[in-house]
PDB file of N, CA and C in Angstrom:
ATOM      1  N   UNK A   1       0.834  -1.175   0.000  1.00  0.00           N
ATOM      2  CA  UNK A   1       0.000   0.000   0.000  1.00  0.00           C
ATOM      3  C   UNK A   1       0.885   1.247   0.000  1.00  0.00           C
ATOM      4  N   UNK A   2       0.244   2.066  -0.705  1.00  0.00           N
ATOM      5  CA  UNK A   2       1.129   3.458  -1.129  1.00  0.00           C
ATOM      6  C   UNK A   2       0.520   3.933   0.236  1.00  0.00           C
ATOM      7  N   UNK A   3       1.422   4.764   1.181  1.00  0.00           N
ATOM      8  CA  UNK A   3       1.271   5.548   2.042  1.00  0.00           C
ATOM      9  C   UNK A   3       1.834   7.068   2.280  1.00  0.00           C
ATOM     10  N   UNK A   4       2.278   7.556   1.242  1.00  0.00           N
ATOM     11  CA  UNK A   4       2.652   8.489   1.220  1.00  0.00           C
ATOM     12  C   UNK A   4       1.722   9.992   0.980  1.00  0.00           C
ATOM     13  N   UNK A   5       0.484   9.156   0.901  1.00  0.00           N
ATOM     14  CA  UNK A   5      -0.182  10.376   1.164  1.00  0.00           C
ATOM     15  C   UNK A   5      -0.861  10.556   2.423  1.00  0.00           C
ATOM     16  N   UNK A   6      -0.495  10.548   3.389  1.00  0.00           N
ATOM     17  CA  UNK A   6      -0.729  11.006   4.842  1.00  0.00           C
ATOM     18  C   UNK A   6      -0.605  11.937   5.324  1.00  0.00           C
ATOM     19  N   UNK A   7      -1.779  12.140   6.899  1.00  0.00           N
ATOM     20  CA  UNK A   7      -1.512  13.590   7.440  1.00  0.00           C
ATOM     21  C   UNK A   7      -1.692  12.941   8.789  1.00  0.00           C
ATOM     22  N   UNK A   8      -1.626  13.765   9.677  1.00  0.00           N
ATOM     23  CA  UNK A   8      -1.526  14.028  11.223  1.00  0.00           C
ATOM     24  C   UNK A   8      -2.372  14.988  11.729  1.00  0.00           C
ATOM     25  N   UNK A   9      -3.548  14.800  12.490  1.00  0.00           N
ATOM     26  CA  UNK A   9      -4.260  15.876  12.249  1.00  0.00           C
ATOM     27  C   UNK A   9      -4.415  15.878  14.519  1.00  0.00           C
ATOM     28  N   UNK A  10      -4.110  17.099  15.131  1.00  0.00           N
ATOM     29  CA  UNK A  10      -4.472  16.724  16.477  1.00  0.00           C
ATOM     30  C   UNK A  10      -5.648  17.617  17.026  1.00  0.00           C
ATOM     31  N   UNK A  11      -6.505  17.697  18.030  1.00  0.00           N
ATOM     32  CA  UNK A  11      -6.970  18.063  18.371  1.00  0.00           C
ATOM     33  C   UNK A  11      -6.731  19.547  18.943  1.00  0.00           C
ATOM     34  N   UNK A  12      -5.605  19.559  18.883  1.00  0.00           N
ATOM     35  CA  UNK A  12      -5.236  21.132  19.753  1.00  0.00           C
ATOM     36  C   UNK A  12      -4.074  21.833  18.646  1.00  0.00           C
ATOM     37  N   UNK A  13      -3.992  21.365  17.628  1.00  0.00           N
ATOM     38  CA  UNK A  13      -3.321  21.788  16.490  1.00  0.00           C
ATOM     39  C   UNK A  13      -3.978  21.540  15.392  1.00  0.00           C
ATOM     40  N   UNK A  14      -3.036  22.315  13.983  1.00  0.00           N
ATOM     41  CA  UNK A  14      -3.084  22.172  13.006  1.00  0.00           C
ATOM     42  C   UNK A  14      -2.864  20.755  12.344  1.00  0.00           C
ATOM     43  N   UNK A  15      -3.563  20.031  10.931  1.00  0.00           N
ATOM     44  CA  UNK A  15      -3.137  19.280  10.476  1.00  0.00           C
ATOM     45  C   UNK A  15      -1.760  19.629   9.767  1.00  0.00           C
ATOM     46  N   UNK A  16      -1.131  18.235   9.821  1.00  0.00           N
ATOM     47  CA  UNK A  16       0.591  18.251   8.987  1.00  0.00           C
ATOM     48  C   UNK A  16      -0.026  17.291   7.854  1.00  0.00           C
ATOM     49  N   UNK A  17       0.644  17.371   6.917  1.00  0.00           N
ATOM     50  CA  UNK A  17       0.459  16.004   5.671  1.00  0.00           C
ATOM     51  C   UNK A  17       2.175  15.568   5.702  1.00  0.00           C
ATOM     52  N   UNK A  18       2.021  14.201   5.002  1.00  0.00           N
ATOM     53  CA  UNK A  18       3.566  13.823   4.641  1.00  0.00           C
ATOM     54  C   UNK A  18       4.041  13.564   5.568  1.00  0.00           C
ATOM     55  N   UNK A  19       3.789  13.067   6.744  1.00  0.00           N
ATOM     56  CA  UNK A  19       3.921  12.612   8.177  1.00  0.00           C
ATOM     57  C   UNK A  19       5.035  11.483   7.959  1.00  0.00           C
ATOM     58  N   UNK A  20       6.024  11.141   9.096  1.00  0.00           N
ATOM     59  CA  UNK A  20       6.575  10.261   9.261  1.00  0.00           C
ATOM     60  C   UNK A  20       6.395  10.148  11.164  1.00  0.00           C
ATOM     61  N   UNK A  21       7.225   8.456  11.527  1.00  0.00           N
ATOM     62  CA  UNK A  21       6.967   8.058  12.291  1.00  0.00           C
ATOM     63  C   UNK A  21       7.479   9.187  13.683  1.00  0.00           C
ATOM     64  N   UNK A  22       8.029  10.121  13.273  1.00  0.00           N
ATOM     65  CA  UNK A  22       8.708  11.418  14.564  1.00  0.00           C
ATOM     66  C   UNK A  22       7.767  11.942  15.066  1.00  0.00           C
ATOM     67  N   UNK A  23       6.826  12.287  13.488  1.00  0.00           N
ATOM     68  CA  UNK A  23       5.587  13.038  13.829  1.00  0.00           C
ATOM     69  C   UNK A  23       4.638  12.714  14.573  1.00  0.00           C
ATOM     70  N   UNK A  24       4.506  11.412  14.465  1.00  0.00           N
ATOM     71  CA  UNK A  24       3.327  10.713  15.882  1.00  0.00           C
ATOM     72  C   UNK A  24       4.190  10.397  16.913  1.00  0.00           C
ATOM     73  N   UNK A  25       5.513  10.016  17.106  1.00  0.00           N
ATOM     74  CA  UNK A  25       6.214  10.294  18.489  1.00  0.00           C
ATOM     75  C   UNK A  25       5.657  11.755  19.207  1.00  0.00           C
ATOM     76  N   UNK A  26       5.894  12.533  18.353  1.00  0.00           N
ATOM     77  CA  UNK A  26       5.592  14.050  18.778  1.00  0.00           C
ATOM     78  C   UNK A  26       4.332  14.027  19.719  1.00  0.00           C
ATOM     79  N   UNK A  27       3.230  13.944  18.813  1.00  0.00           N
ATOM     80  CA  UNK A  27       2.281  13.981  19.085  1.00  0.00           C
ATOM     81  C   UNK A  27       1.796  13.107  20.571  1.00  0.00           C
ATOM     82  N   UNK A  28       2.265  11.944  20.390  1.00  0.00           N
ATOM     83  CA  UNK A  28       2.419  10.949  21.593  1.00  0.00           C
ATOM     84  C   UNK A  28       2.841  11.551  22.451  1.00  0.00           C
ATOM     85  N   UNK A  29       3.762  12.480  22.437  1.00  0.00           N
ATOM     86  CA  UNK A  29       4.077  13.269  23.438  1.00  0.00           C
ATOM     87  C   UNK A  29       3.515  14.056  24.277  1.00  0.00           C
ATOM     88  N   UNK A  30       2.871  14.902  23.344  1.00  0.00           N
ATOM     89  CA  UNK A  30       1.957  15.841  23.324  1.00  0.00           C
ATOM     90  C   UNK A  30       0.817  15.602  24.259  1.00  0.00           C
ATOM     91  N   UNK A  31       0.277  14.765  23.432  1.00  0.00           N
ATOM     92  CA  UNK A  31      -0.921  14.074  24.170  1.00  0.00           C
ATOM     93  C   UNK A  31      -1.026  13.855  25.374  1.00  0.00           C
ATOM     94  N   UNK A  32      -0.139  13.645  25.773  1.00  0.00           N
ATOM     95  CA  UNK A  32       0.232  13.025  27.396  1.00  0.00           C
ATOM     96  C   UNK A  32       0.242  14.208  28.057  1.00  0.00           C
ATOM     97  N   UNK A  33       0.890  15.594  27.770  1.00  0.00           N
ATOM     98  CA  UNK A  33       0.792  17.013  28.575  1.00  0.00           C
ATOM     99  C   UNK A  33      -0.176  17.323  28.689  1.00  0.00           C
ATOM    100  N   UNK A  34      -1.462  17.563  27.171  1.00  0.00           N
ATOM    101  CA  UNK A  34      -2.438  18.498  27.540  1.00  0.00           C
ATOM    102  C   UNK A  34      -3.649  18.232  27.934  1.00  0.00           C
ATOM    103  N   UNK A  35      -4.079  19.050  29.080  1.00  0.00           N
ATOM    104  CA  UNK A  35      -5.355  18.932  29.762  1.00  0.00           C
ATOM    105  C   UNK A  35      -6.706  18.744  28.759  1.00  0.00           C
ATOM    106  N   UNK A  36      -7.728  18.158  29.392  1.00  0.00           N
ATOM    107  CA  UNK A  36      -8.823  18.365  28.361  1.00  0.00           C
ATOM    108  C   UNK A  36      -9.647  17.073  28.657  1.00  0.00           C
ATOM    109  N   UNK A  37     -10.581  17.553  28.065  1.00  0.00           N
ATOM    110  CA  UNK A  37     -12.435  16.669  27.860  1.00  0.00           C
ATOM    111  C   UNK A  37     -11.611  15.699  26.752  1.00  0.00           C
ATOM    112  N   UNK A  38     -11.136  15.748  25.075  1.00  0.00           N
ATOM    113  CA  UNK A  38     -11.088  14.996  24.133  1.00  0.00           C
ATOM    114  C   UNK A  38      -9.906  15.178  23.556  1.00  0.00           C
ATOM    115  N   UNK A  39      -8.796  15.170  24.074  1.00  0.00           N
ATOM    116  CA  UNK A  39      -7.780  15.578  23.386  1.00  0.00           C
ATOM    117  C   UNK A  39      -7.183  13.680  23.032  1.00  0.00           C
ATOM    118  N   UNK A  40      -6.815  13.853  21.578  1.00  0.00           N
ATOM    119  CA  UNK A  40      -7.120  13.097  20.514  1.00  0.00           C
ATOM    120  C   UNK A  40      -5.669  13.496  19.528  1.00  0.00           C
ATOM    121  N   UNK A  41      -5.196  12.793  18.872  1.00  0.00           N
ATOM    122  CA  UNK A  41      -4.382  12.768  17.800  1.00  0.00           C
ATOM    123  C   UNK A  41      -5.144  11.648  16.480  1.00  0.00           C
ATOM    124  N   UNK A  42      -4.687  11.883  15.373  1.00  0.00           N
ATOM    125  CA  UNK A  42      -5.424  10.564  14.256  1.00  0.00           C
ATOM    126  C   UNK A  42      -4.266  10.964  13.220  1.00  0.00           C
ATOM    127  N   UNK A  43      -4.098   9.923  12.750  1.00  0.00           N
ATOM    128  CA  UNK A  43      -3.229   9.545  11.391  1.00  0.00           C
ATOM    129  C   UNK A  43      -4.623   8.753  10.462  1.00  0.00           C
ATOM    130  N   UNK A  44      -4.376   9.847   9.103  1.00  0.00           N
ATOM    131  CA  UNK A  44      -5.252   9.290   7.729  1.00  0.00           C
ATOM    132  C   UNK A  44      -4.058   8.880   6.784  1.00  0.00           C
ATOM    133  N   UNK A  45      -4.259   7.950   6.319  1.00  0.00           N
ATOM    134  CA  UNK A  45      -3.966   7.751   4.704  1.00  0.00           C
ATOM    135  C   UNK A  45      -4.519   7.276   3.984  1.00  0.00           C
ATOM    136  N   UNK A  46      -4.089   8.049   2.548  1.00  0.00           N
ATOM    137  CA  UNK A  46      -4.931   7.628   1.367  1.00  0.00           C
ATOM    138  C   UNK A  46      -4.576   6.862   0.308  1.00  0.00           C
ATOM    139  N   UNK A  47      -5.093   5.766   0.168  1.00  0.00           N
ATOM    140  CA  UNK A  47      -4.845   4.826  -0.826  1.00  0.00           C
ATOM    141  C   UNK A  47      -5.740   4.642  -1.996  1.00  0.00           C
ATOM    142  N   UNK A  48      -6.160   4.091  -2.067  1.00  0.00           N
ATOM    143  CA  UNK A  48      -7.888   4.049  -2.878  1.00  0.00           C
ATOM    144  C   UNK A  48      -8.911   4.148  -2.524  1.00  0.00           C
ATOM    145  N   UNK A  49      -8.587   3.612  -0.807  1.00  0.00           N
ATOM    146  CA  UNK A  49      -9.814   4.140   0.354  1.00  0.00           C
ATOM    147  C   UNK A  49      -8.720   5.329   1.533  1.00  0.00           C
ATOM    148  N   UNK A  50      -9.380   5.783   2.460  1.00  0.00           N
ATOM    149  CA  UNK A  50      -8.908   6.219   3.323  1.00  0.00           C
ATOM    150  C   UNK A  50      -8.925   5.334   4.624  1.00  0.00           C
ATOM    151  N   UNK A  51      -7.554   5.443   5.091  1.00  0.00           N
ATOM    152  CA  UNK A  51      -7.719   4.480   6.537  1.00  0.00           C
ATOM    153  C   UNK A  51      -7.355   5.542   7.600  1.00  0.00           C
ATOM    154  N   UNK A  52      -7.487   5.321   9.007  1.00  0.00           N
ATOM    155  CA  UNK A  52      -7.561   6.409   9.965  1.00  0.00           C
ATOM    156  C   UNK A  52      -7.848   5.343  11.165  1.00  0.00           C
ATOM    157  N   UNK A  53      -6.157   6.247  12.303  1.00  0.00           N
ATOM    158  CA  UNK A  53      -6.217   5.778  13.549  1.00  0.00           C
ATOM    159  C   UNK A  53      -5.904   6.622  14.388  1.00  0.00           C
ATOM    160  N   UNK A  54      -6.565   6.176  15.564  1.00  0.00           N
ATOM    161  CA  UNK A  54      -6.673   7.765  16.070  1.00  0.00           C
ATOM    162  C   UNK A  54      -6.565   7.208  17.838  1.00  0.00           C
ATOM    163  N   UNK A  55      -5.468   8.041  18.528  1.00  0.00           N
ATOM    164  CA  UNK A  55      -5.554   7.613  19.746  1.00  0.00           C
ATOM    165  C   UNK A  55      -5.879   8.996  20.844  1.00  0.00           C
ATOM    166  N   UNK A  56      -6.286   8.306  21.920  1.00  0.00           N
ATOM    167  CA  UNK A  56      -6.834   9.550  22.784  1.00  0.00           C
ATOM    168  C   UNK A  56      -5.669   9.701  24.278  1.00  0.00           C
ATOM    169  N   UNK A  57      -5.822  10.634  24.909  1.00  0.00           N
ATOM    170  CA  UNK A  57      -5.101  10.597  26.086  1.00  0.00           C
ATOM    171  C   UNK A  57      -5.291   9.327  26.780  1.00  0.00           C
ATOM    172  N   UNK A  58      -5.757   8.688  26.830  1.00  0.00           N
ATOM    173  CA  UNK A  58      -6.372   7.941  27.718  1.00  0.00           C
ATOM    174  C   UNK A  58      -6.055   5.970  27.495  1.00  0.00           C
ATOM    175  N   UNK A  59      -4.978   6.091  26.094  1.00  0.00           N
ATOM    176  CA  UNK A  59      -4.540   5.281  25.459  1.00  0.00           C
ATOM    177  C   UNK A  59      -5.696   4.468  24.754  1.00  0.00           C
ATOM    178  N   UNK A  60      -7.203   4.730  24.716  1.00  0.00           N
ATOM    179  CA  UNK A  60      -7.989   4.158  23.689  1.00  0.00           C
ATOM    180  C   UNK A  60      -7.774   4.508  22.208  1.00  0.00           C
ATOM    181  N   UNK A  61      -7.847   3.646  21.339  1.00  0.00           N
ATOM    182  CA  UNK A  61      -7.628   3.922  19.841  1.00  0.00           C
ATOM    183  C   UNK A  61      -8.815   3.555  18.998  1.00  0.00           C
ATOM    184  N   UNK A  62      -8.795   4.365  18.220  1.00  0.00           N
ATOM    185  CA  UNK A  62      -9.866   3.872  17.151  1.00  0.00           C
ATOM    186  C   UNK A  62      -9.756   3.795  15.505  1.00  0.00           C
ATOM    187  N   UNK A  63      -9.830   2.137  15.161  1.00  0.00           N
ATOM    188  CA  UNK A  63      -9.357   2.364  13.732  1.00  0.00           C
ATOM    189  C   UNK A  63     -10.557   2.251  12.999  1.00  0.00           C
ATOM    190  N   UNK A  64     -10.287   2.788  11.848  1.00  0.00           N
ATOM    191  CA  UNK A  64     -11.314   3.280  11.001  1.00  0.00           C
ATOM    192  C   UNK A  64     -11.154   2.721   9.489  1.00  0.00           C
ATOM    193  N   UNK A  65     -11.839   1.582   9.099  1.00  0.00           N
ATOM    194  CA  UNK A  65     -11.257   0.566   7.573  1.00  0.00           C
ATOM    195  C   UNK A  65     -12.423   0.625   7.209  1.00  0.00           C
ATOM    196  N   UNK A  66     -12.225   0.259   5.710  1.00  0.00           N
ATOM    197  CA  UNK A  66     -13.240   0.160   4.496  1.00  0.00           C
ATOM    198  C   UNK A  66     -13.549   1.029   4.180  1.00  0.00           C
ATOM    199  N   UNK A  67     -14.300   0.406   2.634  1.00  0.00           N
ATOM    200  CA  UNK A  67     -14.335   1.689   1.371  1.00  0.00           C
ATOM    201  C   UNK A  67     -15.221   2.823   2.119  1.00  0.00           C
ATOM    202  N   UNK A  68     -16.328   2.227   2.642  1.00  0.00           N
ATOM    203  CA  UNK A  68     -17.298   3.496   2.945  1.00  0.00           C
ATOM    204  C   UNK A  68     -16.593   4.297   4.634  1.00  0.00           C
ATOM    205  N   UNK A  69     -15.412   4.023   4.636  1.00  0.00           N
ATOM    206  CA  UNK A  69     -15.303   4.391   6.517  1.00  0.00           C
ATOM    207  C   UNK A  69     -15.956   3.538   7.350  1.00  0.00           C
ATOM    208  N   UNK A  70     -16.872   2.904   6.789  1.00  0.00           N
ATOM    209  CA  UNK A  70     -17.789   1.483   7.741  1.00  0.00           C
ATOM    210  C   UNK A  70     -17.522   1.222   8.795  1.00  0.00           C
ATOM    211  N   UNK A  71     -15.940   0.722   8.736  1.00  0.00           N
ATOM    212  CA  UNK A  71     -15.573  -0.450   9.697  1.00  0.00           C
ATOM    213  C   UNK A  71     -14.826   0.560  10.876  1.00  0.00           C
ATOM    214  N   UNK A  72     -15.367   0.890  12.393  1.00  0.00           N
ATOM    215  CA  UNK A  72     -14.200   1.030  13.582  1.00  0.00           C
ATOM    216  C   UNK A  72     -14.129  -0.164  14.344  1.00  0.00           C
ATOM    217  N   UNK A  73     -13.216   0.269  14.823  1.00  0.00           N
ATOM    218  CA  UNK A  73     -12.643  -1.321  15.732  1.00  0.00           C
ATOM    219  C   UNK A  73     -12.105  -0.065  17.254  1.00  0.00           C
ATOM    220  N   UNK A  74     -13.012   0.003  18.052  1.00  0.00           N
ATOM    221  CA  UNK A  74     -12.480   0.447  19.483  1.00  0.00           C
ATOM    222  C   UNK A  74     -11.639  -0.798  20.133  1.00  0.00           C
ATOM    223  N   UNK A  75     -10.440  -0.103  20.833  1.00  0.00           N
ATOM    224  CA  UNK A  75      -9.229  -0.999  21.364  1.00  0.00           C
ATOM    225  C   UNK A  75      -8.517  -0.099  22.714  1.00  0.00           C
ATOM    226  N   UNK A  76      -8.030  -0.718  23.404  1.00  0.00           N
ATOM    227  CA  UNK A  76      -7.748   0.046  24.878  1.00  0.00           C
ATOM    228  C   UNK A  76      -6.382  -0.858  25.114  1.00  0.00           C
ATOM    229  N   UNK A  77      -5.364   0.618  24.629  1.00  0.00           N
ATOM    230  CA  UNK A  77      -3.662  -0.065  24.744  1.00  0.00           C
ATOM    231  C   UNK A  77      -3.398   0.311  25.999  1.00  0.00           C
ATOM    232  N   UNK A  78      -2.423  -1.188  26.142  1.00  0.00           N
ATOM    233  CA  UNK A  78      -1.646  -1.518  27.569  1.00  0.00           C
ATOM    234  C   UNK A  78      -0.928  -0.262  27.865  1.00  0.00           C
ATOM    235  N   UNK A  79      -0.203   0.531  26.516  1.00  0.00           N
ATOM    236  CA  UNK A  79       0.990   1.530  27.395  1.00  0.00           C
ATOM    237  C   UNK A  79       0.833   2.363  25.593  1.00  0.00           C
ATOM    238  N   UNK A  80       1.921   3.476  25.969  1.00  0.00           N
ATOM    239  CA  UNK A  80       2.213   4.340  24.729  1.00  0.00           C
ATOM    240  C   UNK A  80       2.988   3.295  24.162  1.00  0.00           C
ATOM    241  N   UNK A  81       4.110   2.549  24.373  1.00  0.00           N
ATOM    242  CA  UNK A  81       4.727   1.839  23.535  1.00  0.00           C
ATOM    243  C   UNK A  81       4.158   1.437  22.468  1.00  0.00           C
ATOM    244  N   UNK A  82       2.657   0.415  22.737  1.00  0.00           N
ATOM    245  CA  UNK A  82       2.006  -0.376  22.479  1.00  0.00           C
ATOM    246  C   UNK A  82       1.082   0.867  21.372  1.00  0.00           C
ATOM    247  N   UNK A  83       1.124   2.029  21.540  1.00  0.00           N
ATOM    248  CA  UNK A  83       0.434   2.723  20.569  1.00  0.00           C
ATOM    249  C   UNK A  83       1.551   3.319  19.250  1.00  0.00           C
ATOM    250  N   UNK A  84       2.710   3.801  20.236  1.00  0.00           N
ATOM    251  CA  UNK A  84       3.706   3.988  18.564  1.00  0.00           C
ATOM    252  C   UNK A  84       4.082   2.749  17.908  1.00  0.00           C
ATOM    253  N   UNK A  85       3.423   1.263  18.224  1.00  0.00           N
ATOM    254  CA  UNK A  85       4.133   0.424  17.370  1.00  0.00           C
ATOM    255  C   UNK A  85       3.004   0.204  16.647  1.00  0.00           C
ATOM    256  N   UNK A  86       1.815   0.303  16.853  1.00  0.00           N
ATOM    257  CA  UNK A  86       0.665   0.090  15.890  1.00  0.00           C
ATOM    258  C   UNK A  86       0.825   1.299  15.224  1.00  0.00           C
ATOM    259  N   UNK A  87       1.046   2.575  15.728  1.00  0.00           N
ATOM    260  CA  UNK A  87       0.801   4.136  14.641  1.00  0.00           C
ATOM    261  C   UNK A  87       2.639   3.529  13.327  1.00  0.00           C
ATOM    262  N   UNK A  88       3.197   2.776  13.909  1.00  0.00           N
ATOM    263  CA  UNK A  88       4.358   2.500  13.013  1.00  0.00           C
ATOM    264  C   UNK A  88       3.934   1.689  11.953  1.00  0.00           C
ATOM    265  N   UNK A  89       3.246   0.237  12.536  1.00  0.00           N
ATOM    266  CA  UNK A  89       3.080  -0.675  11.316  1.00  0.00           C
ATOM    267  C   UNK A  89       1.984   0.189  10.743  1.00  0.00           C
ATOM    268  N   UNK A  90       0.946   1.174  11.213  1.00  0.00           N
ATOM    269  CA  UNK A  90      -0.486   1.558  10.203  1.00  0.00           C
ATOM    270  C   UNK A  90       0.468   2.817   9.083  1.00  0.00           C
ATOM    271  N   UNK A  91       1.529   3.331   9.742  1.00  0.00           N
ATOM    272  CA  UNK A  91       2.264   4.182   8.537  1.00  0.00           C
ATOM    273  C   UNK A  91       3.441   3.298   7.633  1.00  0.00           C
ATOM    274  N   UNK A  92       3.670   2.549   7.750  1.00  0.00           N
ATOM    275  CA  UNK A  92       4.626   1.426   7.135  1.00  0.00           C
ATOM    276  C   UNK A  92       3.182   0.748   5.766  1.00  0.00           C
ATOM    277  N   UNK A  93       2.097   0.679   6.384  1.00  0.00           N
ATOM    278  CA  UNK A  93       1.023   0.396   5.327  1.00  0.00           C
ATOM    279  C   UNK A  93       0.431  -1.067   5.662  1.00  0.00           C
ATOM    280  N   UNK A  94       0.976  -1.329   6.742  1.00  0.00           N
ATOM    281  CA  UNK A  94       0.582  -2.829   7.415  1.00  0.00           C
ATOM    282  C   UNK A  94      -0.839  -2.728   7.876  1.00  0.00           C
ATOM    283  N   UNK A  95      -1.896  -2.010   7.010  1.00  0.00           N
ATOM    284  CA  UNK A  95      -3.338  -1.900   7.157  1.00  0.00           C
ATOM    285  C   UNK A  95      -3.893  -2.944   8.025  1.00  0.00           C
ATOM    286  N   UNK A  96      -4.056  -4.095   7.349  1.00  0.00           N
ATOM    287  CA  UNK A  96      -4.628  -5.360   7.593  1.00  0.00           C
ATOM    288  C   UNK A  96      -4.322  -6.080   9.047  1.00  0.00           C
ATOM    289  N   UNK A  97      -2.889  -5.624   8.997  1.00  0.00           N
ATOM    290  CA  UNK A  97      -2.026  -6.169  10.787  1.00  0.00           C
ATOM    291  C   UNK A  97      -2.758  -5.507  11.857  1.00  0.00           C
ATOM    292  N   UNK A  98      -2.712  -4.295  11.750  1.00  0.00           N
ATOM    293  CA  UNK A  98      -3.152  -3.053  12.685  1.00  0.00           C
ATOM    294  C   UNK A  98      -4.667  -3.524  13.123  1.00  0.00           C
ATOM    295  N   UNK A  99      -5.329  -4.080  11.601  1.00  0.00           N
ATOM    296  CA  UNK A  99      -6.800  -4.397  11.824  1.00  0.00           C
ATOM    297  C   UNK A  99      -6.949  -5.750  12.940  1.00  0.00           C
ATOM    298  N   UNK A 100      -5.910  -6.474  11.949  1.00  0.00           N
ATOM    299  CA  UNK A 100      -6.318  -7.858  12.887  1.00  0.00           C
ATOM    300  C   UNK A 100      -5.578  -7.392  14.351  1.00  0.00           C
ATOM    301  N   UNK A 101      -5.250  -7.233  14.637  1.00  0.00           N
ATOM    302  CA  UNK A 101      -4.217  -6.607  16.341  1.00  0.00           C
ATOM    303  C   UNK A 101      -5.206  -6.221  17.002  1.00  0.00           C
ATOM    304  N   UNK A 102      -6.232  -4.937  16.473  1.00  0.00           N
ATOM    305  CA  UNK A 102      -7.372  -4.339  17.120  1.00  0.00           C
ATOM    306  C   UNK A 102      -8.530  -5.279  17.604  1.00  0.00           C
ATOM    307  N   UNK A 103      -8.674  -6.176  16.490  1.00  0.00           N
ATOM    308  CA  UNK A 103      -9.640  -6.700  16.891  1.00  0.00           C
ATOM    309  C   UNK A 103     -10.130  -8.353  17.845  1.00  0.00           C
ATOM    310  N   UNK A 104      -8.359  -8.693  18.035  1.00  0.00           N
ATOM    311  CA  UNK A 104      -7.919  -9.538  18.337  1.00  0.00           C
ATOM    312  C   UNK A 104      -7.491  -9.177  20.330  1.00  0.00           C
ATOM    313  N   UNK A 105      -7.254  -7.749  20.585  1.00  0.00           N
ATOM    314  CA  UNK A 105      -7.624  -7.824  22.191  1.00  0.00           C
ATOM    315  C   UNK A 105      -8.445  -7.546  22.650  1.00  0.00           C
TER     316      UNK A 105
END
């Protein structure tokens, strides 16, 4: 899967496009400082469909598959580790892994 058309979009910022894996370290970071009701980070990319994962302070994630956006899969990670290695394989283009991982704890 072509992944190079991606963005980073956070709740308390601007979207970035052309994202690499620093950029959701960042954000991971981020996330963890700021106060708030919904503070949220999400990675989109576009392939022929759009895929989108999106984690909250609170280490819940939500992935977002299929043509119509259809499919979320709510998931509740053990630690941040456990979230930059899924935001790694879903920007590497390992769609399908990320899916089965989510829906598998």
């Amino acid at each position: 899967m072509n992944t190079e058309e991606n963005y980073l979009h956070k709740t308390w910022s601007d979207s970035i496009e052309s994202i690499s894996i620093d950029d959701v370290r960042e954000a991971i970071s981020e996330v963890q400082e700021i106060e708030g009701e919904h503070v949220a980070f999400w990675v989109g990319i576009f392939d022929e469909d759009e895929f989108i994962l999106e984690a909250d302070k609170d280490l819940n994630l939500t992935g977002v598959f299929g043509t119509e956006l259809d499919e979320q899969i709510k998931f509740k990670a053990k630690s941040w580790e456990e979230v930059e290695e899924l935001f790694t394989l879903f920007l590497d283009g390992e769609i399908e892994d990320v899916r089965t991982r989510l829906k598998t704890y």
